[in-house]
Each structure stands twice: as structure tokens, then as C-alpha cells.
C-alpha atoms as a PDB file:
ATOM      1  CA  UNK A   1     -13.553   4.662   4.301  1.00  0.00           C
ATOM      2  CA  UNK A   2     -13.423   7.991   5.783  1.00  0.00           C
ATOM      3  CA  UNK A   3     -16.217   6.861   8.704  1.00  0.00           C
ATOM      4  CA  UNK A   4     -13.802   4.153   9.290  1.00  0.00           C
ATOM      5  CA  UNK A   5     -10.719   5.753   9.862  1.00  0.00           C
ATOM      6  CA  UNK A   6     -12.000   8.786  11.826  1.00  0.00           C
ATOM      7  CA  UNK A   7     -12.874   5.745  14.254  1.00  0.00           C
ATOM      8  CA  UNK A   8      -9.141   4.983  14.484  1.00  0.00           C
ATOM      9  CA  UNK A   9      -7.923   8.177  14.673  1.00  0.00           C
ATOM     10  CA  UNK A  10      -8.691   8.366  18.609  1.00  0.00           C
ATOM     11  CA  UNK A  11      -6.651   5.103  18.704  1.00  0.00           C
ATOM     12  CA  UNK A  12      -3.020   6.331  19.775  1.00  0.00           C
ATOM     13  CA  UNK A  13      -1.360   3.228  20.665  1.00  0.00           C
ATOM     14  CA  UNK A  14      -0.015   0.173  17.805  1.00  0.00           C
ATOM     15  CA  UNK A  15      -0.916  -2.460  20.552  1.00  0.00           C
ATOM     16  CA  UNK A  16      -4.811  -0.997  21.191  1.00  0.00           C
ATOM     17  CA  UNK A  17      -5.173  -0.731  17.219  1.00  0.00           C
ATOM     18  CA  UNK A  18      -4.392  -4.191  17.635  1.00  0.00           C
ATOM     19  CA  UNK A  19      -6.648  -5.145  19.779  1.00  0.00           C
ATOM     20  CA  UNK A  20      -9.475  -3.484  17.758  1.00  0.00           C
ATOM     21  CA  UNK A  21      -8.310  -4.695  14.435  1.00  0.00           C
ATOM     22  CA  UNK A  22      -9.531  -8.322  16.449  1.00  0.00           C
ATOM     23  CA  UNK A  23     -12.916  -7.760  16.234  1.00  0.00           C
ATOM     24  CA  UNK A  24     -13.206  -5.865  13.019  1.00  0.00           C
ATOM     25  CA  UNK A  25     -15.641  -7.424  10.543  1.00  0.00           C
ATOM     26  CA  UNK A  26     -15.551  -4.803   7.838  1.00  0.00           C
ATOM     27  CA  UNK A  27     -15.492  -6.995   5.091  1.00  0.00           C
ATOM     28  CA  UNK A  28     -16.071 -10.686   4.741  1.00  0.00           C
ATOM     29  CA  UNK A  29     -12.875 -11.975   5.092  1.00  0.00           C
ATOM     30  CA  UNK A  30     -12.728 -12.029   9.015  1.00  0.00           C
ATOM     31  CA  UNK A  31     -15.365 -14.954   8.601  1.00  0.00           C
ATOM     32  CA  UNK A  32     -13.081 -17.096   6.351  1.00  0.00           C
ATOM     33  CA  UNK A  33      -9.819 -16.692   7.867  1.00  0.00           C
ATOM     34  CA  UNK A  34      -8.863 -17.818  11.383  1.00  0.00           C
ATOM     35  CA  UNK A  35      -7.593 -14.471  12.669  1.00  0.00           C
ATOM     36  CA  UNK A  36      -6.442 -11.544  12.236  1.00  0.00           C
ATOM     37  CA  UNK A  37      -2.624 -10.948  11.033  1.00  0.00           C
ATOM     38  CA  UNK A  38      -2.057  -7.045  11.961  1.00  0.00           C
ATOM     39  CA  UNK A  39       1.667  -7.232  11.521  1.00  0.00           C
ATOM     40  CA  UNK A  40       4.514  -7.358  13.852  1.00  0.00           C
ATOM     41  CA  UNK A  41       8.103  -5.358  14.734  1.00  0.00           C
ATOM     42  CA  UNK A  42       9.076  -2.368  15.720  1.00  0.00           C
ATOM     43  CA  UNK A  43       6.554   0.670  15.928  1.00  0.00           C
ATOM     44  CA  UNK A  44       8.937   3.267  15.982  1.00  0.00           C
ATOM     45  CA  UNK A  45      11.153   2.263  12.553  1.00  0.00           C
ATOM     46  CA  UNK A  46      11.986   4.189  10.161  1.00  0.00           C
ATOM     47  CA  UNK A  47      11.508   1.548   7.636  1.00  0.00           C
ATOM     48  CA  UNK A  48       8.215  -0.043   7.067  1.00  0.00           C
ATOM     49  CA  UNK A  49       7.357  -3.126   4.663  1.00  0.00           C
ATOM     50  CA  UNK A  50       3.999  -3.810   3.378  1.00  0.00           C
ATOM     51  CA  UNK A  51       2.732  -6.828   1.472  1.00  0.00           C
ATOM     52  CA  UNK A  52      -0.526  -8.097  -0.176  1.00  0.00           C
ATOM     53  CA  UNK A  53      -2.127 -10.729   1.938  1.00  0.00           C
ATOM     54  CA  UNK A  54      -1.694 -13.567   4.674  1.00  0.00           C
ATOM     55  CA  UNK A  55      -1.189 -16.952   3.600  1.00  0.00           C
ATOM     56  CA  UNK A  56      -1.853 -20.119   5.097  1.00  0.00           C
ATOM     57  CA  UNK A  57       0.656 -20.312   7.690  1.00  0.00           C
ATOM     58  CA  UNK A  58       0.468 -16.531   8.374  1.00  0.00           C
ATOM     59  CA  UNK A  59      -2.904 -17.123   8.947  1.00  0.00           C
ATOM     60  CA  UNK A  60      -2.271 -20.536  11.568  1.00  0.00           C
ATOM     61  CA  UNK A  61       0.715 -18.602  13.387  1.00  0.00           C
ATOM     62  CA  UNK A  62      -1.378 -14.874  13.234  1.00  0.00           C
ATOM     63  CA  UNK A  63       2.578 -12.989  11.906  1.00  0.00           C
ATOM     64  CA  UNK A  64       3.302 -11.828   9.039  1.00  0.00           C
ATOM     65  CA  UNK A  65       5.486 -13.349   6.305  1.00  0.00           C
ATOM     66  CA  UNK A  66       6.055 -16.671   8.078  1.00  0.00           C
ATOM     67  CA  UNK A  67       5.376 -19.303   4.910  1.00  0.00           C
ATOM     68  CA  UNK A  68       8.038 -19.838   2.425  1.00  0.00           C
ATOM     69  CA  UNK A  69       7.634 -16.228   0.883  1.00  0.00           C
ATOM     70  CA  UNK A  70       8.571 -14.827   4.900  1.00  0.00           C
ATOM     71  CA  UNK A  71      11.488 -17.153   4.640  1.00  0.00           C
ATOM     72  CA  UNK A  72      12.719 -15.788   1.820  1.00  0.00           C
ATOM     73  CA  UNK A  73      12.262 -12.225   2.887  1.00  0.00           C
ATOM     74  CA  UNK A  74      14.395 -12.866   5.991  1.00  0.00           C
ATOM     75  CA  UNK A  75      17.196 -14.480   4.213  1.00  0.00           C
ATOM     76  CA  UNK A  76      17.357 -11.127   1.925  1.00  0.00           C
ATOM     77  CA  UNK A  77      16.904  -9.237   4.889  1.00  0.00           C
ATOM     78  CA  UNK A  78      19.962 -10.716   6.489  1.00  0.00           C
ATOM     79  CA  UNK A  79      22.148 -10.990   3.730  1.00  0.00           C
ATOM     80  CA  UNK A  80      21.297  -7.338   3.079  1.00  0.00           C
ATOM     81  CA  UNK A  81      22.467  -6.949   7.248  1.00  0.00           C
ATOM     82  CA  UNK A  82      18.355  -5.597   8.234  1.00  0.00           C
ATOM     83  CA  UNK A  83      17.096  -7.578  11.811  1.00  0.00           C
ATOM     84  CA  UNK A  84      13.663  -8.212  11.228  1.00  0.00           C
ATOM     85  CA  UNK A  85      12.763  -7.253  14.543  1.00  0.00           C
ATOM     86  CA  UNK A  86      14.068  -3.454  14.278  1.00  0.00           C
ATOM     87  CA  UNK A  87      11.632  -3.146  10.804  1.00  0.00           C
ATOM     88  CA  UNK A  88       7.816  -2.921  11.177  1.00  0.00           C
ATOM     89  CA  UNK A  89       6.141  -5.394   8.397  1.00  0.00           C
ATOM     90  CA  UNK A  90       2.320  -6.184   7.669  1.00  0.00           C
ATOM     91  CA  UNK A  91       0.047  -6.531   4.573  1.00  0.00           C
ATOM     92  CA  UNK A  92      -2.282  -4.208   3.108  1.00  0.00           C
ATOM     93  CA  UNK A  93      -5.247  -7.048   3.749  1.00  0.00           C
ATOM     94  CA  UNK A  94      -5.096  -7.928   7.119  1.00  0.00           C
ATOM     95  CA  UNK A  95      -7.475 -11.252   6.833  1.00  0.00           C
ATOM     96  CA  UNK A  96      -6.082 -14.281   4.447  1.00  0.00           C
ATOM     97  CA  UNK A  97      -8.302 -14.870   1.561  1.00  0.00           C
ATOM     98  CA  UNK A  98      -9.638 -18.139   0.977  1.00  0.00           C
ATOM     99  CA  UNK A  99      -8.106 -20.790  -1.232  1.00  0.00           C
ATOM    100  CA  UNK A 100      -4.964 -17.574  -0.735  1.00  0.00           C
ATOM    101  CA  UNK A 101      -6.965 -15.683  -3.632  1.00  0.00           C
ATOM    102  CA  UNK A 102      -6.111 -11.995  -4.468  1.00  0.00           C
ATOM    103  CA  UNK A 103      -7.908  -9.643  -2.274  1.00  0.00           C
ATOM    104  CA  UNK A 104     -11.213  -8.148  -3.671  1.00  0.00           C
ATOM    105  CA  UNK A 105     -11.401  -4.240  -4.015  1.00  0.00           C
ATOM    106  CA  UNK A 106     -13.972  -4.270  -1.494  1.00  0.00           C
ATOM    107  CA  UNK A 107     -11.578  -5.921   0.847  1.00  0.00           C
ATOM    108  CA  UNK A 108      -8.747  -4.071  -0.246  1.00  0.00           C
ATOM    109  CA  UNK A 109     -10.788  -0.515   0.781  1.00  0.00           C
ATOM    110  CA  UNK A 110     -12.297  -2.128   3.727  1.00  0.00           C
ATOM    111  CA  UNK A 111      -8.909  -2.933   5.162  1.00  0.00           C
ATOM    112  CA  UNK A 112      -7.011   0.159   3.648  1.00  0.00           C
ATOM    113  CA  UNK A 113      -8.183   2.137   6.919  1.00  0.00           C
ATOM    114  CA  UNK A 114      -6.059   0.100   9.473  1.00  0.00           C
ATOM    115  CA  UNK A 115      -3.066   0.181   6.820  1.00  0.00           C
ATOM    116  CA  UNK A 116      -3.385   4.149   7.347  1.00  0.00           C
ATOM    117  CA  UNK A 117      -3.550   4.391  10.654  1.00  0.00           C
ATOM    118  CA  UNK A 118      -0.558   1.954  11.270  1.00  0.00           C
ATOM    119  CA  UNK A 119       1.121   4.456   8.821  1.00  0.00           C
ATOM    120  CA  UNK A 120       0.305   7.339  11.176  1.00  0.00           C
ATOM    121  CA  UNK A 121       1.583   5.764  14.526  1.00  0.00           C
ATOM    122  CA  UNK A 122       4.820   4.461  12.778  1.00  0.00           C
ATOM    123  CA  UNK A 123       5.801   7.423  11.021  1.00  0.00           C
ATOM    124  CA  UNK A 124       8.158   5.688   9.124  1.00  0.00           C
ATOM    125  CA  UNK A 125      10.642   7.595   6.651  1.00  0.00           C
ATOM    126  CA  UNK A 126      10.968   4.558   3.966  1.00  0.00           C
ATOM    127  CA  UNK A 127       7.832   2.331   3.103  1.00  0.00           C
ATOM    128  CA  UNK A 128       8.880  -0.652   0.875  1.00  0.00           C
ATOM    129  CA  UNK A 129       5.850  -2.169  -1.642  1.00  0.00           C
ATOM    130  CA  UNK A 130       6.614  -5.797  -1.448  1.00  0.00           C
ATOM    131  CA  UNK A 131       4.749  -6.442  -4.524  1.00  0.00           C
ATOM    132  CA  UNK A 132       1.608  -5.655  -7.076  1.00  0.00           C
ATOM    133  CA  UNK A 133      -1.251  -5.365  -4.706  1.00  0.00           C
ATOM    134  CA  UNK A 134       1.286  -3.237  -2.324  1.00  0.00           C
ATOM    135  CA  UNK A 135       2.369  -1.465  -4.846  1.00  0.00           C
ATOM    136  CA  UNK A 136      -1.299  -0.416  -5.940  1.00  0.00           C
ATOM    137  CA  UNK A 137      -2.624   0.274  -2.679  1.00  0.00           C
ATOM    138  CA  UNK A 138      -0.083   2.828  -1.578  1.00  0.00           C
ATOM    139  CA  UNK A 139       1.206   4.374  -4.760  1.00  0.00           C
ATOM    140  CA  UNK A 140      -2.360   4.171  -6.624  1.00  0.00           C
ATOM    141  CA  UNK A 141      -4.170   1.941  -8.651  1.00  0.00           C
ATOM    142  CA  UNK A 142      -2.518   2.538 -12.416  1.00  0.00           C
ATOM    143  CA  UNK A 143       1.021   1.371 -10.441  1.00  0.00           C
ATOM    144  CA  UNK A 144       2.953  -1.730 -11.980  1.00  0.00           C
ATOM    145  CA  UNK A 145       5.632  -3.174  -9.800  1.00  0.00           C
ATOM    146  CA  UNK A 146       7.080  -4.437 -12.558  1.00  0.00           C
ATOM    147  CA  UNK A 147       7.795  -0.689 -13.809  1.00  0.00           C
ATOM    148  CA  UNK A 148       8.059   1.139 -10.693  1.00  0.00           C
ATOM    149  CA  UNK A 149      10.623  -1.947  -8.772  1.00  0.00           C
ATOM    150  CA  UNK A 150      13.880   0.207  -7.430  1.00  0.00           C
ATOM    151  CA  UNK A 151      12.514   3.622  -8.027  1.00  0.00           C
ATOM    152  CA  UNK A 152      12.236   5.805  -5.140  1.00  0.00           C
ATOM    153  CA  UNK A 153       8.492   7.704  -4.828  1.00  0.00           C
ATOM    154  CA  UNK A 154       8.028  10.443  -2.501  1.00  0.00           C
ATOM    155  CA  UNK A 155       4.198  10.916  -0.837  1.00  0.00           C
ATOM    156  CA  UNK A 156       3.915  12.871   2.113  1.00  0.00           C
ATOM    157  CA  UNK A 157       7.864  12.920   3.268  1.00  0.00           C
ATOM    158  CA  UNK A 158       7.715   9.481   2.786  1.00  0.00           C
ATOM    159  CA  UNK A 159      10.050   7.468   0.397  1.00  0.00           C
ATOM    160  CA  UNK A 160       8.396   4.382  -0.934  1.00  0.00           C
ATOM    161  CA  UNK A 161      10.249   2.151  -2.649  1.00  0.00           C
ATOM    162  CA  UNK A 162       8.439  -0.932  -4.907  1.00  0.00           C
ATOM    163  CA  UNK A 163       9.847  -4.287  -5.128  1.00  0.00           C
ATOM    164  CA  UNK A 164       8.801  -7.683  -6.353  1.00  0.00           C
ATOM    165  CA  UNK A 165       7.070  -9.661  -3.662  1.00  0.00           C
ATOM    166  CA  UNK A 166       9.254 -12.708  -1.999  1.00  0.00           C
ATOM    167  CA  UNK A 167       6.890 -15.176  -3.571  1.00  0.00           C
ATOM    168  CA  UNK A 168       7.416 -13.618  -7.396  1.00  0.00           C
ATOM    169  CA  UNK A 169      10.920 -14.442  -6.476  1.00  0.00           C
ATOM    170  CA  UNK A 170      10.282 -18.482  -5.537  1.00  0.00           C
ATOM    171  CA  UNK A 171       8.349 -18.288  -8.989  1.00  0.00           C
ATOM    172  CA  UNK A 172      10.901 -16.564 -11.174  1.00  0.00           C
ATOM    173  CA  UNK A 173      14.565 -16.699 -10.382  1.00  0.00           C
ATOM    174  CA  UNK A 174      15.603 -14.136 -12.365  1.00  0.00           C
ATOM    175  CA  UNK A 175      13.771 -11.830  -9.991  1.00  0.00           C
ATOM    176  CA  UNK A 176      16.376 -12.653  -7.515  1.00  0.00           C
ATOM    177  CA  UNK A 177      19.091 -10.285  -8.888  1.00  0.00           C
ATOM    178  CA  UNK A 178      16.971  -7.472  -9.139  1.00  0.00           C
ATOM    179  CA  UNK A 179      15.408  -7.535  -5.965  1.00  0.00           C
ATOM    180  CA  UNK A 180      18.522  -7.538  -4.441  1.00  0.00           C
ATOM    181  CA  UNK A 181      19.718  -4.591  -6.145  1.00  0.00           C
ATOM    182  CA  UNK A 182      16.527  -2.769  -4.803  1.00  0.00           C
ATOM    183  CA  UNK A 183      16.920  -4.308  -1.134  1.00  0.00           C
ATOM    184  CA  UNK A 184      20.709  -2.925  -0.843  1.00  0.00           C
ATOM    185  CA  UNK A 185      19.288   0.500  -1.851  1.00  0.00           C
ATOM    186  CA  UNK A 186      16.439   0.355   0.594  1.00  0.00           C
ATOM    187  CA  UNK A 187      19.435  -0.566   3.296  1.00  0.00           C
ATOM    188  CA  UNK A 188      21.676   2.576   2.332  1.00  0.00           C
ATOM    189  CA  UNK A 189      19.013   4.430   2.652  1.00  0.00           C
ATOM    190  CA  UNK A 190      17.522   3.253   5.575  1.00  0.00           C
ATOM    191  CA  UNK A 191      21.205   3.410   7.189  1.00  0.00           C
ATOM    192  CA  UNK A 192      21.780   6.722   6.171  1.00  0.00           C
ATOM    193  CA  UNK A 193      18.983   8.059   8.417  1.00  0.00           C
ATOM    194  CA  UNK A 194      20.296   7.519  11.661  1.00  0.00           C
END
């Protein structure tokens, strides 16, 4: 990983890391997948959210939490008074696995680079872990969601805050409520900054 992301470092712009994250083939998802979905928003937020993985239709329209799990995300996002388009949101995988599979570990490190260096250029003061996989990748592997959800973490002056993933919630119901809680937190927060 480190070979990787010293040749992103030079990259100082979110639209030219873009542009390179296009022709990456560092693992073998970029074959299986019909592009790449990098993520979408604004660059200069304060308040990031980070996923696990494209699905089918984020793969077909190349954004971010678009399917029925993106749906749901932007009705809690409005309902918690958040415009999608002043937040920054991608996935930790940037390719969508076939048959919508969990990422491998050797995907998961192969993509973890571009995750980083999105990190770097947004600077963002709040991080929310939308999900297991999320979770895991930025707060380290032992991490359960499930454990962590509405707890605040602190890595690098960066608060990063776990929830349940939009599509736990179309699964289980009852994950509703307490997302919710941890979304109206994330807001105060989020508002209290500026």
C-alpha cells in the first residue's frame, strides 16, 4: 500500500484523483464492474460519509448511494435537515463486486489508498462509518458497528462516528430508531462547527 499511495500523494486536486482512480487496475475488481464510482459532493466539507461498496445501480449511474440503500440515506439526510450536495460521500471499495459480494481483503487494501488520499484533500472534521466494512476499514479491523454505532472516535483530529449502513436499515426496521438517534448527533455536531 505504501508504493501506492506515495503515487497519490503528488495528486493535489479531488477532480485529477478522479481521473486517475479511472484507470486504476489494482485489484481485480475494475475488470468486473463497469466503472469506477469515486464518490461525489463537496470537497471542502467538514463532514464526510463512507460506505462499503457500489451496488448495481451505483455501478450503471458511476455515484454513490443511488439504489434503494442511497434513497434511504437521503431521506435521513433530509429529515435530519443535511443537503447531500454540501457532504462529501464515497465507499471504501471504489469498484462494485460481482453478484454485490463483500469486498475481499485484497480489494479492500488495494482500494484503501484512494480512500486515504480523498481523506487528505477533504480534510474533513467528522467522518461517518456507514456500516461494518466502513467501520473496519477506518477504525481497524477488530471494530463491530454493531458496538461502536453512536459513539464518537477520535483519530488524527478527526471525529468518526459509526452507524448502521442504509441497507441494514431496509433489512431490519428496528435499526431505524437508532440510526436516527446517531444521524441527529452527527448533525449537531456537524452544525456546531461552523
Amino acid at each position: 500500500m505504501g508504493n501506492e499511495l506515495e503515487s497519490l500523494n503528488s495528486i493535489s486536486s479531488m477532480e485529477n484523483l478522479k481521473k486517475k482512480a479511472f484507470d486504476c487496475e489494482w485489484c481485480s475488481l475494475r475488470k468486473g464492474c463497469l466503472g469506477v464510482v469515486f464518490g461525489e459532493g463537496d470537497a471542502n466539507t467538514d463532514l464526510m460519509f463512507v460506505g462499503e461498496a457500489p451496488g448495481r445501480s451505483e455501478d450503471e449511474q458511476r455515484r454513490p448511494f443511488v439504489g434503494a440503500a442511497g434513497q434511504l440515506l437521503d431521506k435521513i439526510l433530509t429529515a435530519a435537515d443535511i443537503d447531500r450536495e454540501e457532504i462529501y460521500i464515497t465507499n471504501t471499495v471504489k469498484c462494485r463486486p460481482q453478484e454485490n459480494r463483500f469486498p475481499q481483503p485484497e480489494e479492500q487494501k488495494a482500494c484503501f489508498p484512494w480512500l486515504v488520499r480523498q481523506v487528505q484533500l477533504i480534510e474533513p472534521k467528522i467522518i461517518v462509518c456507514l456500516g461494518s466494512l466502513a467501520t473496519k476499514t477506518i477504525l481497524g479491523p477488530e471494530s463491530k458497528v454493531t458496538k461502536m454505532r453512536g459513539e464518537v472516535f477520535r483519530r488524527k483530529g478527526i471525529n468518526i462516528i459509526p452507524t448502521f449502513h442504509p441497507a441494514a436499515l431496509l433489512r431490519d426496521s428496528r435499526k431505524k430508531y437508532p440510526v436516527w438517534e446517531d444521524i441527529q448527533m452527527i448533525r449537531d455536531k456537524y452544525r456546531a462547527l461552523t
